[in-house]
C-alpha atoms as a PDB file:
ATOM      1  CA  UNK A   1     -15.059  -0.704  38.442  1.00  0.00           C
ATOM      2  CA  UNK A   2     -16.564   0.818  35.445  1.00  0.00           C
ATOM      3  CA  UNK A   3     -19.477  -0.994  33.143  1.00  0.00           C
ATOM      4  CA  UNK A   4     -18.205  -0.857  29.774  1.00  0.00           C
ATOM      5  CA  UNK A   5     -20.301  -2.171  27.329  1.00  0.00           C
ATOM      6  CA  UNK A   6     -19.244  -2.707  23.376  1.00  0.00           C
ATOM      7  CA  UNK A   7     -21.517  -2.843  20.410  1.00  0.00           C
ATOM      8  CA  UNK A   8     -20.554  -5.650  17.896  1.00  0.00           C
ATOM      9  CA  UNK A   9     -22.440  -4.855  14.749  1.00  0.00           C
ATOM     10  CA  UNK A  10     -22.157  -7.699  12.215  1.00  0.00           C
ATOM     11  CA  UNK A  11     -20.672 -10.385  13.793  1.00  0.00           C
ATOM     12  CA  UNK A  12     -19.162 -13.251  11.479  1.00  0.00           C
ATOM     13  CA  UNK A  13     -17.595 -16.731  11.484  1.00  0.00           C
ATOM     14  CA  UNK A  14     -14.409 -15.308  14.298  1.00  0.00           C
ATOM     15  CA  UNK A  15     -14.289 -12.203  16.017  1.00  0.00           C
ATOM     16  CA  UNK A  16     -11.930  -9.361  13.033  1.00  0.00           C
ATOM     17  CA  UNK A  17      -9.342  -7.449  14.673  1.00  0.00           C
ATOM     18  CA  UNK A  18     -10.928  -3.834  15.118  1.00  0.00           C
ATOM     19  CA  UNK A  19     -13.823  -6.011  17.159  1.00  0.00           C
ATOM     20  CA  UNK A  20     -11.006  -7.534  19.107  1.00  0.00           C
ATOM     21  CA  UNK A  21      -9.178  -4.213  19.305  1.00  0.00           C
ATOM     22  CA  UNK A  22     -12.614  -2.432  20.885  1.00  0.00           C
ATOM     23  CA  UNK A  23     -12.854  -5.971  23.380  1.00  0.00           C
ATOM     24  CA  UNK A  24      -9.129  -4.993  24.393  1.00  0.00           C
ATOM     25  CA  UNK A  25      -9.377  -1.769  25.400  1.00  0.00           C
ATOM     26  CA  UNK A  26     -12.658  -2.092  26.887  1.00  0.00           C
ATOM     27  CA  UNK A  27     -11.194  -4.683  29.554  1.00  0.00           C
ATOM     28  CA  UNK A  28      -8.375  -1.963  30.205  1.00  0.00           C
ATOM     29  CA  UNK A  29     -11.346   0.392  31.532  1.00  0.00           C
ATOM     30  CA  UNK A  30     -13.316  -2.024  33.522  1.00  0.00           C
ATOM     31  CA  UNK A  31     -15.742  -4.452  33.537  1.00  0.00           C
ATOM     32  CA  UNK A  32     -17.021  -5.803  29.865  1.00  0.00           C
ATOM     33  CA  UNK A  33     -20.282  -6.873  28.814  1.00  0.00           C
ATOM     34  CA  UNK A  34     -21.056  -6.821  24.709  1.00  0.00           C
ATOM     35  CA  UNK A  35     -24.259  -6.087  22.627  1.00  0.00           C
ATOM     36  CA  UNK A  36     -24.577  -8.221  19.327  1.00  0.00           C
ATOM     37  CA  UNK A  37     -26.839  -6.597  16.623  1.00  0.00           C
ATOM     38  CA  UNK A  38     -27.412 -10.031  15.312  1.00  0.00           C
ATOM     39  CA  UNK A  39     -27.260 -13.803  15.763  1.00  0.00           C
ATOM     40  CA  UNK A  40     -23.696 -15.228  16.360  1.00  0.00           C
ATOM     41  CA  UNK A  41     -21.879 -18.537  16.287  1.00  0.00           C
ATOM     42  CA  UNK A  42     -20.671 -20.486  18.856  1.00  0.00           C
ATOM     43  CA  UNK A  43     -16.735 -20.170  17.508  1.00  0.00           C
ATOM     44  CA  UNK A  44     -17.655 -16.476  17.556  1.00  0.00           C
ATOM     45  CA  UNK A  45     -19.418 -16.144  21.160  1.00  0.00           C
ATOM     46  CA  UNK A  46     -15.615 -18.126  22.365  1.00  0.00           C
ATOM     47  CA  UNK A  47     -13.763 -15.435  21.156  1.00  0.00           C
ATOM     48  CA  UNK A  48     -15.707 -13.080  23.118  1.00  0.00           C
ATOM     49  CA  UNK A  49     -15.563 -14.940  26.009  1.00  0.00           C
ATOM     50  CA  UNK A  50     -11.909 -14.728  25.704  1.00  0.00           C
ATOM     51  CA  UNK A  51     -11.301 -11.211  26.176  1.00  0.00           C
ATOM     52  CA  UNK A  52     -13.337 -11.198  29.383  1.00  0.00           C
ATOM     53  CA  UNK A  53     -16.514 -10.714  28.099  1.00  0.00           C
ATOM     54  CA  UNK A  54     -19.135 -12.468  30.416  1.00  0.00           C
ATOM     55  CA  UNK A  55     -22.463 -10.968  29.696  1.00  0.00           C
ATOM     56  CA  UNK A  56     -23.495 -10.541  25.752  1.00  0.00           C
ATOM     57  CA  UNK A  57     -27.003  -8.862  25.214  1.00  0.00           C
ATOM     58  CA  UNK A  58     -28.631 -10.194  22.190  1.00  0.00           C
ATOM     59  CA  UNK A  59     -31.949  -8.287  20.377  1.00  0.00           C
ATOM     60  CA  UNK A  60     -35.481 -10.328  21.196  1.00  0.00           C
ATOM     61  CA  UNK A  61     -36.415  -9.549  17.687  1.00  0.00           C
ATOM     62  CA  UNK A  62     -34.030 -11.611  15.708  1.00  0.00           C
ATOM     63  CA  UNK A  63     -34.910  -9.056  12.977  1.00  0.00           C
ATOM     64  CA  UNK A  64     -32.920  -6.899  14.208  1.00  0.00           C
ATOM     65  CA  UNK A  65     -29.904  -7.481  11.776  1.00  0.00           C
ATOM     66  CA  UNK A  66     -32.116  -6.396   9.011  1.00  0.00           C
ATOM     67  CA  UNK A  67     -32.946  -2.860  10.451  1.00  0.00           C
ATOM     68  CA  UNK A  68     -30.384   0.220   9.175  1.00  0.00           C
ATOM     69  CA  UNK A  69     -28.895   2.398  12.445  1.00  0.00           C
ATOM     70  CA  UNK A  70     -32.296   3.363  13.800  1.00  0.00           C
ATOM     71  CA  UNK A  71     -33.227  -0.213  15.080  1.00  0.00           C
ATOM     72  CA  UNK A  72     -29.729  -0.864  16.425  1.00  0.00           C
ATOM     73  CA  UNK A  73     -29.518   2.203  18.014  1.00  0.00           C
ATOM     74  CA  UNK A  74     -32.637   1.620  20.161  1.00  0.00           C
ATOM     75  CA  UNK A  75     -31.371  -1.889  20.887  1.00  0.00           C
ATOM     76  CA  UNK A  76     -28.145  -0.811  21.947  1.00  0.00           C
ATOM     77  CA  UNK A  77     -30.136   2.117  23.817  1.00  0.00           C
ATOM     78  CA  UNK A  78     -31.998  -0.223  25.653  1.00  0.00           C
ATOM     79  CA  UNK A  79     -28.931  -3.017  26.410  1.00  0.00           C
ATOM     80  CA  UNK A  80     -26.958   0.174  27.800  1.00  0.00           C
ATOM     81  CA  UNK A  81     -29.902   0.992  30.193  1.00  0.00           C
ATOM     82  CA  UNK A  82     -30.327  -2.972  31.191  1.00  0.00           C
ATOM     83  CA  UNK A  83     -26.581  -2.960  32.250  1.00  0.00           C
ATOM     84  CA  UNK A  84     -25.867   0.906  33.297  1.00  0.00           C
ATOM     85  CA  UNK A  85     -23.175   1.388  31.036  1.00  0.00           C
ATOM     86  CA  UNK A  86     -20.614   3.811  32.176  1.00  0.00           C
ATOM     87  CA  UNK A  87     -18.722   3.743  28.877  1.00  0.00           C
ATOM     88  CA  UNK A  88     -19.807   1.988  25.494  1.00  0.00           C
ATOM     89  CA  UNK A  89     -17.167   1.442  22.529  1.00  0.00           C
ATOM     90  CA  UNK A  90     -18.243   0.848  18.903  1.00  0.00           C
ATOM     91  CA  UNK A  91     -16.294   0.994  15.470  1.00  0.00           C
ATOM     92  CA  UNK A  92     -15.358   4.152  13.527  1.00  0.00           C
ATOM     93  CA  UNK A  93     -17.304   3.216  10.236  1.00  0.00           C
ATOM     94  CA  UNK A  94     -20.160   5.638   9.132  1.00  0.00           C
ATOM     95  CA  UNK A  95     -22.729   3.623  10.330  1.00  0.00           C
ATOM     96  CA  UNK A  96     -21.346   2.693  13.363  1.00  0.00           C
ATOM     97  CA  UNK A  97     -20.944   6.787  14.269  1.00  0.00           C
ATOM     98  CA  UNK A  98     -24.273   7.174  13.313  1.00  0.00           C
ATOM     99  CA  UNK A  99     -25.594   4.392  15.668  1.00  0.00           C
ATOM    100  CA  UNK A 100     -23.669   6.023  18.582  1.00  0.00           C
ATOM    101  CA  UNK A 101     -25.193   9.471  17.359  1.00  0.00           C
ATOM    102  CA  UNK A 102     -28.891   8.027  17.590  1.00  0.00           C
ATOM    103  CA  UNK A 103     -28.124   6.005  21.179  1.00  0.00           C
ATOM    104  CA  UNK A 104     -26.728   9.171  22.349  1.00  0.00           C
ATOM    105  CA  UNK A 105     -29.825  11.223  21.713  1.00  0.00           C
ATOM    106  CA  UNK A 106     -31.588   8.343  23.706  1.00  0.00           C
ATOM    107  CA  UNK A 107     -29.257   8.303  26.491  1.00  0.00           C
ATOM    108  CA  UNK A 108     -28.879  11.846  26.669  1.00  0.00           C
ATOM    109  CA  UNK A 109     -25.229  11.015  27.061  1.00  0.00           C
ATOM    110  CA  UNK A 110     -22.337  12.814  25.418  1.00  0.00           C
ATOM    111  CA  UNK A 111     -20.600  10.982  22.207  1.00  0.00           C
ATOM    112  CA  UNK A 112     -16.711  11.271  20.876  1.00  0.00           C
ATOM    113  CA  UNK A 113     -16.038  10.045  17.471  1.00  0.00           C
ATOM    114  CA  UNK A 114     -12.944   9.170  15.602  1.00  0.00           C
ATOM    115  CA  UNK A 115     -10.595   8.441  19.255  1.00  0.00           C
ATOM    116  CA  UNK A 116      -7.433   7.424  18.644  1.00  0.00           C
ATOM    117  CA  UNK A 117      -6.018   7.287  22.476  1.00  0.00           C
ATOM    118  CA  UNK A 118      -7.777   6.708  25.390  1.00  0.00           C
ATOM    119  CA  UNK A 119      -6.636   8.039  29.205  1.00  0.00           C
ATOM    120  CA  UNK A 120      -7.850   5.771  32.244  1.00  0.00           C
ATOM    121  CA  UNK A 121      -9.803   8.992  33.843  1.00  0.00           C
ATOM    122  CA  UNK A 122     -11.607   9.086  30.014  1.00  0.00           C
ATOM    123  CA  UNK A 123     -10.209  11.385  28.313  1.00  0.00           C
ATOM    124  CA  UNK A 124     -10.210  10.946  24.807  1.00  0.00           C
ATOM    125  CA  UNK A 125      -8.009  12.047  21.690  1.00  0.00           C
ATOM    126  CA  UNK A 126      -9.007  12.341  18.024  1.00  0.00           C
ATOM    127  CA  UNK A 127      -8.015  14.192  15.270  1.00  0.00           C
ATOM    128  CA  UNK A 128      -9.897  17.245  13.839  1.00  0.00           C
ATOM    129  CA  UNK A 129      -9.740  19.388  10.692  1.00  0.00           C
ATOM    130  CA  UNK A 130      -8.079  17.201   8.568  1.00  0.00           C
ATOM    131  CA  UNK A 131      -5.734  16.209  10.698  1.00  0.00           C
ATOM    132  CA  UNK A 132      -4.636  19.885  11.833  1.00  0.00           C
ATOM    133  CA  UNK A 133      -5.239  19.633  15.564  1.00  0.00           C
ATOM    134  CA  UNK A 134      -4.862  16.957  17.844  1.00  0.00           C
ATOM    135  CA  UNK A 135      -7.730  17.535  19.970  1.00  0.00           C
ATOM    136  CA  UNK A 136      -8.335  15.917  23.752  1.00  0.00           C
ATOM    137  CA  UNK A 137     -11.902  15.882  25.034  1.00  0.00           C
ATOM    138  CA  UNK A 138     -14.155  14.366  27.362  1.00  0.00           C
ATOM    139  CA  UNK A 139     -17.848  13.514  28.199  1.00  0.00           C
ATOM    140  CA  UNK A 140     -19.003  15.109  30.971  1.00  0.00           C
ATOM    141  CA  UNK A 141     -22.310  13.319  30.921  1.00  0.00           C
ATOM    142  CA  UNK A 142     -22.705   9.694  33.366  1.00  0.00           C
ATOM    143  CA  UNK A 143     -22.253   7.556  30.435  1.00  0.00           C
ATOM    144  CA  UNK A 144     -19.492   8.359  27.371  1.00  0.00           C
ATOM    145  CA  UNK A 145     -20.396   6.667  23.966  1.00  0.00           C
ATOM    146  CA  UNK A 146     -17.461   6.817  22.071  1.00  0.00           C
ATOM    147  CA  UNK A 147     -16.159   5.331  18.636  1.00  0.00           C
ATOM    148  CA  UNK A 148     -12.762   4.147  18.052  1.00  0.00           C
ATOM    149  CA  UNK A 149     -10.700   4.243  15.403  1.00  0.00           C
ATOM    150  CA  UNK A 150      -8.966   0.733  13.978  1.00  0.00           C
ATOM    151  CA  UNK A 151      -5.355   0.308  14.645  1.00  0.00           C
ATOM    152  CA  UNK A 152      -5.458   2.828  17.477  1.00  0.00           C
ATOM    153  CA  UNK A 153      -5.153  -0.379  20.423  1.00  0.00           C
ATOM    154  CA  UNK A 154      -3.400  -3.273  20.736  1.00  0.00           C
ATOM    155  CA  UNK A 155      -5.507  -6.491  21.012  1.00  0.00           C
ATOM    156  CA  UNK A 156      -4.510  -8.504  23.895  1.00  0.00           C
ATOM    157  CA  UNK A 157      -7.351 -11.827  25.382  1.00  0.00           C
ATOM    158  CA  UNK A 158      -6.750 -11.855  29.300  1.00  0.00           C
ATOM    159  CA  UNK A 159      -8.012 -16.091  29.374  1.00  0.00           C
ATOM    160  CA  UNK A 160      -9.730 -18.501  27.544  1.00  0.00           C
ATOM    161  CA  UNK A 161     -12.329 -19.276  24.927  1.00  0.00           C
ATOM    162  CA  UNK A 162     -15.261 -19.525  27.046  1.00  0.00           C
ATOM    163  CA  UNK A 163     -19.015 -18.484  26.026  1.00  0.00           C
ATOM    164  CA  UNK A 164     -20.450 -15.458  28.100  1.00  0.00           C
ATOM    165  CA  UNK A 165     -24.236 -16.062  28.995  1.00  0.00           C
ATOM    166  CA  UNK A 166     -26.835 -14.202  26.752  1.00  0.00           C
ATOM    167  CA  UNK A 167     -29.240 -11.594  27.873  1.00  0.00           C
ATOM    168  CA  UNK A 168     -32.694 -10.728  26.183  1.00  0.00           C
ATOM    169  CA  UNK A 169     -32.994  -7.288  24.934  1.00  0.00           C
ATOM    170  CA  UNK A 170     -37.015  -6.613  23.671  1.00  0.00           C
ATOM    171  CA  UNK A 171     -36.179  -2.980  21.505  1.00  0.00           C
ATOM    172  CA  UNK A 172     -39.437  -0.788  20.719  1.00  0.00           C
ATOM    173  CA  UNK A 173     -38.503  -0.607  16.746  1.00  0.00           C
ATOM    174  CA  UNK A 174     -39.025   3.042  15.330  1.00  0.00           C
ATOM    175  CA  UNK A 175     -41.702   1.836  12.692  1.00  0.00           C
ATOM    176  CA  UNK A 176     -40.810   4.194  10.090  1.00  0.00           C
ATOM    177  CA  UNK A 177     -36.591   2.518  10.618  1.00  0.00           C
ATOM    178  CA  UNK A 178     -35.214   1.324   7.097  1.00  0.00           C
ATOM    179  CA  UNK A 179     -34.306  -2.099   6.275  1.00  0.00           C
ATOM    180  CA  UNK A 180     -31.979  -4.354   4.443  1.00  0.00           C
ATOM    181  CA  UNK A 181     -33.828  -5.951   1.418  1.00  0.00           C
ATOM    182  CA  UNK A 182     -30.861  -8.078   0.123  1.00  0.00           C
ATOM    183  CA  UNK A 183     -27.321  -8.743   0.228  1.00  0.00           C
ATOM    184  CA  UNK A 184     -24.323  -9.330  -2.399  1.00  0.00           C
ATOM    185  CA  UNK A 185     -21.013 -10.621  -1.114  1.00  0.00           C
ATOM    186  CA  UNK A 186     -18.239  -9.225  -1.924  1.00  0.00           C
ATOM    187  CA  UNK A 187     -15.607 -11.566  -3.711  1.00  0.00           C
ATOM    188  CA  UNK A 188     -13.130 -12.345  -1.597  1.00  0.00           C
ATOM    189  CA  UNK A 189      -9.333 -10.274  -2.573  1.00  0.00           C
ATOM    190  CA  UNK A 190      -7.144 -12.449   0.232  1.00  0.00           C
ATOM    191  CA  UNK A 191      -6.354  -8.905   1.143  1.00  0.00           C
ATOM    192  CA  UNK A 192      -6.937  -7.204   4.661  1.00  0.00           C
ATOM    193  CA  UNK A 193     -10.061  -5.266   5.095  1.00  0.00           C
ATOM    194  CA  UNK A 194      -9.145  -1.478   4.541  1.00  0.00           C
ATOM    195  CA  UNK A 195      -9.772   0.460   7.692  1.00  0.00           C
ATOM    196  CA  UNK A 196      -8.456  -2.598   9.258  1.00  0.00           C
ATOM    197  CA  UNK A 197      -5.225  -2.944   7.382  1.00  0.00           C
ATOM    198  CA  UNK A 198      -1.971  -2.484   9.332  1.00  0.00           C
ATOM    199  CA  UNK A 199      -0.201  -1.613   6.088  1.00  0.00           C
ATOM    200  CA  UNK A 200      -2.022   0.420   2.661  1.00  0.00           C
ATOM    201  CA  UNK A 201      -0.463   1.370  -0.666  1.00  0.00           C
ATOM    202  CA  UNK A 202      -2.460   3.985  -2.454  1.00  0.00           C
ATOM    203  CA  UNK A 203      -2.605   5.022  -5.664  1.00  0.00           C
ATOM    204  CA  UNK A 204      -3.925   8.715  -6.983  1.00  0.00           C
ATOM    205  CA  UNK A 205      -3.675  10.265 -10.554  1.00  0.00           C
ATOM    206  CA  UNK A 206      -0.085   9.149 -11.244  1.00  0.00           C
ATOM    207  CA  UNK A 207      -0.849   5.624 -11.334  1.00  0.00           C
ATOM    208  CA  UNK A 208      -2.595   6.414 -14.871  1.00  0.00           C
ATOM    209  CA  UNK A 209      -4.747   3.557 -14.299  1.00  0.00           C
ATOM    210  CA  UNK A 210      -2.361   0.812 -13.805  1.00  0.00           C
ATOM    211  CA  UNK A 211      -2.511  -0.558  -9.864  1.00  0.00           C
ATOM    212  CA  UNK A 212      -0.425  -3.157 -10.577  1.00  0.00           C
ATOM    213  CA  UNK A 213       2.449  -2.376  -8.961  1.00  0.00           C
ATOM    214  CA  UNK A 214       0.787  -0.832  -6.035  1.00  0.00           C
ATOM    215  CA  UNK A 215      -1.201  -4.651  -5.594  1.00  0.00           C
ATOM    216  CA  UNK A 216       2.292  -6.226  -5.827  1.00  0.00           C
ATOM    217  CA  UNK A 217       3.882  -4.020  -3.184  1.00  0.00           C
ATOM    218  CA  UNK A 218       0.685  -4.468  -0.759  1.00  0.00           C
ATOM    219  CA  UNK A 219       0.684  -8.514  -1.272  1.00  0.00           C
ATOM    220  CA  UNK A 220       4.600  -8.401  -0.275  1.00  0.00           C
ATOM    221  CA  UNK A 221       3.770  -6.504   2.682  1.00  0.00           C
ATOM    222  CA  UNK A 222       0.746  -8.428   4.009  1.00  0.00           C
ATOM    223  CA  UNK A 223      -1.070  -5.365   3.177  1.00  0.00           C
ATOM    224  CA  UNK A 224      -4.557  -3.693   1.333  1.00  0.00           C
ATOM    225  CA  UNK A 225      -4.689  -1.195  -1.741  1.00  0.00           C
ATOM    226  CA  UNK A 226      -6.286   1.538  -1.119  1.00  0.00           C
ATOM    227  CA  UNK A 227      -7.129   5.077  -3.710  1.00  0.00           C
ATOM    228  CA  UNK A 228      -7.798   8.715  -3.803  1.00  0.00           C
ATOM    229  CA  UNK A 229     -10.949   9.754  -5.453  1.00  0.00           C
ATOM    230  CA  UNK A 230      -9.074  10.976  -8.717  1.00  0.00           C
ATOM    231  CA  UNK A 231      -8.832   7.596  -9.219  1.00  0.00           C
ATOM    232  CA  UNK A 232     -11.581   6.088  -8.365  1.00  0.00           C
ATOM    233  CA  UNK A 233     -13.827   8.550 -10.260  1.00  0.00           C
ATOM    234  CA  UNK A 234     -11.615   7.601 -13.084  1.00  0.00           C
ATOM    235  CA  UNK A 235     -12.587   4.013 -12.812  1.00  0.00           C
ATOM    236  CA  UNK A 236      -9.143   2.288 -12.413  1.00  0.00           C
ATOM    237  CA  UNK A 237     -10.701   0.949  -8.879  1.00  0.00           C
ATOM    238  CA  UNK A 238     -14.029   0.509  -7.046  1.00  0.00           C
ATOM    239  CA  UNK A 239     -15.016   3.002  -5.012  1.00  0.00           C
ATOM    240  CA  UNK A 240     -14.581   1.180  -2.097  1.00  0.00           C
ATOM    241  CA  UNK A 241     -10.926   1.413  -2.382  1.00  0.00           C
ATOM    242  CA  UNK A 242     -11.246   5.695  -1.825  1.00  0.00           C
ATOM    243  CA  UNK A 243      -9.797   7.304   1.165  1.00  0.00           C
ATOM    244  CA  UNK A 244     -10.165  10.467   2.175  1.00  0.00           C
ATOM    245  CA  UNK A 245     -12.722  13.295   3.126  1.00  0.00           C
ATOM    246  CA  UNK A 246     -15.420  11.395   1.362  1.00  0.00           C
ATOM    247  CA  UNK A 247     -14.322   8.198   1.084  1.00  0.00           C
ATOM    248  CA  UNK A 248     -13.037   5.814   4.329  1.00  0.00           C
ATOM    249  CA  UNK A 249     -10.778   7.625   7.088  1.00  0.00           C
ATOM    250  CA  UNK A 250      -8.006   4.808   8.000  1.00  0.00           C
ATOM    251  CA  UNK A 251      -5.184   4.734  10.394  1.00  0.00           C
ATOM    252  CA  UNK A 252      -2.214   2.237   9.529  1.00  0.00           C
ATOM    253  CA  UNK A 253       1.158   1.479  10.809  1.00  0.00           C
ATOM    254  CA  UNK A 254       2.634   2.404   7.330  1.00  0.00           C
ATOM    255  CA  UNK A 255       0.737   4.117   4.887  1.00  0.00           C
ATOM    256  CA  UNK A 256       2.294   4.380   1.164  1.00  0.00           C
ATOM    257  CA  UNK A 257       1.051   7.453  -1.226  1.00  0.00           C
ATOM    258  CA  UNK A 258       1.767   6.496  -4.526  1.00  0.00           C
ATOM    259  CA  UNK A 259       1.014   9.117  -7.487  1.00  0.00           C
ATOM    260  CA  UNK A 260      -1.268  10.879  -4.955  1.00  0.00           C
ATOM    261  CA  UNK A 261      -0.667  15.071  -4.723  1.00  0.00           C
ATOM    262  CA  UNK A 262      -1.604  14.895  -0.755  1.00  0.00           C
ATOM    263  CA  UNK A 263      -4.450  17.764  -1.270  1.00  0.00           C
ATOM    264  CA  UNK A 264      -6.095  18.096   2.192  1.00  0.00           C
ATOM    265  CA  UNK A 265      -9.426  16.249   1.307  1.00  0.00           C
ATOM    266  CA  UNK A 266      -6.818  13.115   1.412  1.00  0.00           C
ATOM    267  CA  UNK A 267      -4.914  13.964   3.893  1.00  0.00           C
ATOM    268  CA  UNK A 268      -8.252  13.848   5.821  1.00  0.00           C
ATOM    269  CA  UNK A 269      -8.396  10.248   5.223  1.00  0.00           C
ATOM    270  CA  UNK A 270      -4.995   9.601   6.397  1.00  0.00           C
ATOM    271  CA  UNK A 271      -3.219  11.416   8.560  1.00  0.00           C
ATOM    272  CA  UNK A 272      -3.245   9.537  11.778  1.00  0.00           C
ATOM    273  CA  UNK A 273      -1.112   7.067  10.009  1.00  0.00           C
ATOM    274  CA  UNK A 274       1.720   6.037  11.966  1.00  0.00           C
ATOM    275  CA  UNK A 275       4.395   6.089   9.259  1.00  0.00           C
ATOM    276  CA  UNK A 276       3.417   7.533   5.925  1.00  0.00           C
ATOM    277  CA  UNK A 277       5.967   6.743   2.747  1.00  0.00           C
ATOM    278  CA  UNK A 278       5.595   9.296  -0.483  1.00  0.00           C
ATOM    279  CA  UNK A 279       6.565   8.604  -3.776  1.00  0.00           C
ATOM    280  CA  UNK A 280       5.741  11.424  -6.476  1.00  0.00           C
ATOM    281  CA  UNK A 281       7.461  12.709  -9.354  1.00  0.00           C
ATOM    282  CA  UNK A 282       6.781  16.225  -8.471  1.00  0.00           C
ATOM    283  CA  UNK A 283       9.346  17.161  -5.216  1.00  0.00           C
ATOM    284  CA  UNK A 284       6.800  20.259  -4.654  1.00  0.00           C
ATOM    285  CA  UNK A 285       3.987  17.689  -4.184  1.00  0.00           C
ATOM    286  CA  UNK A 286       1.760  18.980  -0.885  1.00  0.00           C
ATOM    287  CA  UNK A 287       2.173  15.313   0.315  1.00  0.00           C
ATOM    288  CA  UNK A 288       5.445  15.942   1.278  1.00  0.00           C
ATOM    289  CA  UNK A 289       4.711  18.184   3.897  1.00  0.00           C
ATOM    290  CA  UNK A 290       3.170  15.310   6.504  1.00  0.00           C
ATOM    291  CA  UNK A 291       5.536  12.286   4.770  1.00  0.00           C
ATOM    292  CA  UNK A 292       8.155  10.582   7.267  1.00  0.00           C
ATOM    293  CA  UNK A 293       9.558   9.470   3.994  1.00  0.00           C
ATOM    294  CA  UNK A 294       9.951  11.338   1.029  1.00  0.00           C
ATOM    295  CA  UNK A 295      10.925   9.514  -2.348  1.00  0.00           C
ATOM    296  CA  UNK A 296      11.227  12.041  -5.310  1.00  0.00           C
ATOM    297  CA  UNK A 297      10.558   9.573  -8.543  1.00  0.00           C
ATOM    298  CA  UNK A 298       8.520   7.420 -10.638  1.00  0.00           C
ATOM    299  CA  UNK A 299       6.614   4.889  -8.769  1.00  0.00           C
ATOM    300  CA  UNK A 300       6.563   2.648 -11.495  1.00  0.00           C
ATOM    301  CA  UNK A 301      10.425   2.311 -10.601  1.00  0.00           C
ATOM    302  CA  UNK A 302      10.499   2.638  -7.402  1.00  0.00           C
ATOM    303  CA  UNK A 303       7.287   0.611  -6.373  1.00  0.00           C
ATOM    304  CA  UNK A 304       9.028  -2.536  -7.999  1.00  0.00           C
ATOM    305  CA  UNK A 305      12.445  -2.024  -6.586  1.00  0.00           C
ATOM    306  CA  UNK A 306      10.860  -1.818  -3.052  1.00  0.00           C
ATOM    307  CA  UNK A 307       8.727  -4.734  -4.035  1.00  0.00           C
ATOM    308  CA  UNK A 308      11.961  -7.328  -5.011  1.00  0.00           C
ATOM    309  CA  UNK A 309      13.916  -5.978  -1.887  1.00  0.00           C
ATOM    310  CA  UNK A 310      11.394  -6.595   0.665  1.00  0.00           C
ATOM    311  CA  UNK A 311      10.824 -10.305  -1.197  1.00  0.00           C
ATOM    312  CA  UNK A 312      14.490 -11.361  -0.975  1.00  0.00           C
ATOM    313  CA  UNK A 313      14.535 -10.229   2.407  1.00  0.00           C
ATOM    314  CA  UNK A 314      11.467 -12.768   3.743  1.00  0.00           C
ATOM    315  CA  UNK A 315      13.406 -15.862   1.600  1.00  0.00           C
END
């Protein structure tokens, strides 16, 4: 049975669903072990424990947390070499691909970003170009490193809450790795995290600055709001809201593009979405071309209509 080994990077009060996602399919592939980048609760450490975890290596230096990628890639480095990792799973966010990018050079060991399916003999598929090919690939090295996409697995715990026993990991710091000098927490929307988010409504340039009816159509469906850069380079919403070639890359169960032309460096952002709604004005919009659903009209009539339907339905 394999060693598969995933890297939890900022664990909180429970264990989030892409963390629980990663847990899930690593327990499909063999035997699980975890490596936490920083301290974490006992409520936390349960909900490990419950999706067969039994081993968690913890950094010596419990500075760690405050190092950037370099110092958790050595840790993780080092925790892969303690257990002889076969296969180790992290996130999909920017940092997390860059971690797996450092611990590969370390390892020597061959790294696959941005999987959305995974085969039992390893091989991997992901998206490339935008979403124009769907390419499959595997590592050919003795361990695979390989980052994984949210909403790609179903999270399933195989027993129950139960504490897996900690390991010591002493890490060699790189002296000249970068560190975090404060925090600022964000305020809290009651909406899913975005790459997380099993439903998003975005909004582009047709929105004219007015997400309202997008938020109301997102809160109906349990859902998070997300943007193209048009508009959040206009202001109407933070920056952490864009999606797309350089904003977040996402992959929901049902996407809605509201307002938003489709041009590719947002379909880059979006494409591996399950389902994917479109509602523009213009019926030669390019995000027609990969919508399952096509609505031809103004989304400040039809965002509300969907809105009230889907609310007398749940009644």
């Amino acid at each position: 049975m394999a060693a598969v080994l995933v890297f939890l990077d900022n664990p909180g009060a429970t264990l989030n669903k892409s963390e629980r996602e990663l847990l899930s399919l690593a327990a499909s592939l063999g035997e699980v072990s975890a490596a936490l980048a920083s301290e974490a609760g006992t409520p936390y450490l349960d909900g490990v424990g419950s999706y067969g975890v039994k081993a968690c290596y913890v950094p010596e230096d419990p500075d760690l947390g405050t190092y950037l990628v370099a110092g958790k890639a050595a840790f993780l480095a080092e925790a892969v070499r303690l257990l002889g990792a076969q296969v180790v799973l992290l996130g999909n966010s920017y940092e997390e691909k860059e971690i797996a990018a450092r611990a590969g050079v370390r390892l020597a060991a061959g790294v696959i970003t941005d999987v959305v399916a995974l085969d039992p003999d390893g091989t991997a598929t992901k998206s490339d170009f935008a979403g124009s090919y769907t390419v499959k690939c595997r590592v050919t090295t003795d361990t695979a490193v390989l980052t994984v996409k949210p909403n790609s697995f179903e999270a399933a715990e195989v027993g129950p809450a139960a504490g897996p026993r900690t390991i010591s990991v002493g890490t060699a710091l790189p002296a000249a790795a970068a560190r975090i000098t404060g925090r600022v927490d964000k305020p809290a929307s009651g909406r899913p995290e975005l790459t997380e988010a099993r439903v998003i409504v975005a909004g582009g340039r047709g929105v004219e600055g007015n997400f309202a009816p997008l938020e109301e159509l997102a809160d109906a469906l349990g859902g998070a709001v997300g943007a193209s850069r048009a508009a959040t380079d206009a202001g109407w919403i933070e920056h952490s809201a864009q999606i797309g070639q350089t904003g977040k890359t996402v992959s929901p169960q049902l996407y809605i593009s509201a307002g938003i032309s489709g041009a590719v460096q947002q379909k880059a952002g979006m494409q591996t979405a399950k389902v994917i709604v479109a509602v523009n004005k213009d019926a030669d919009s390019p995000v027609f071309d990969i919508a399952d659903f096509g609505i031809v009209g103004d989304l400040f009539t039809v965002l509300p209509q969907a809105t009230e339907e889907i609310r007398k339905r749940r009644v």
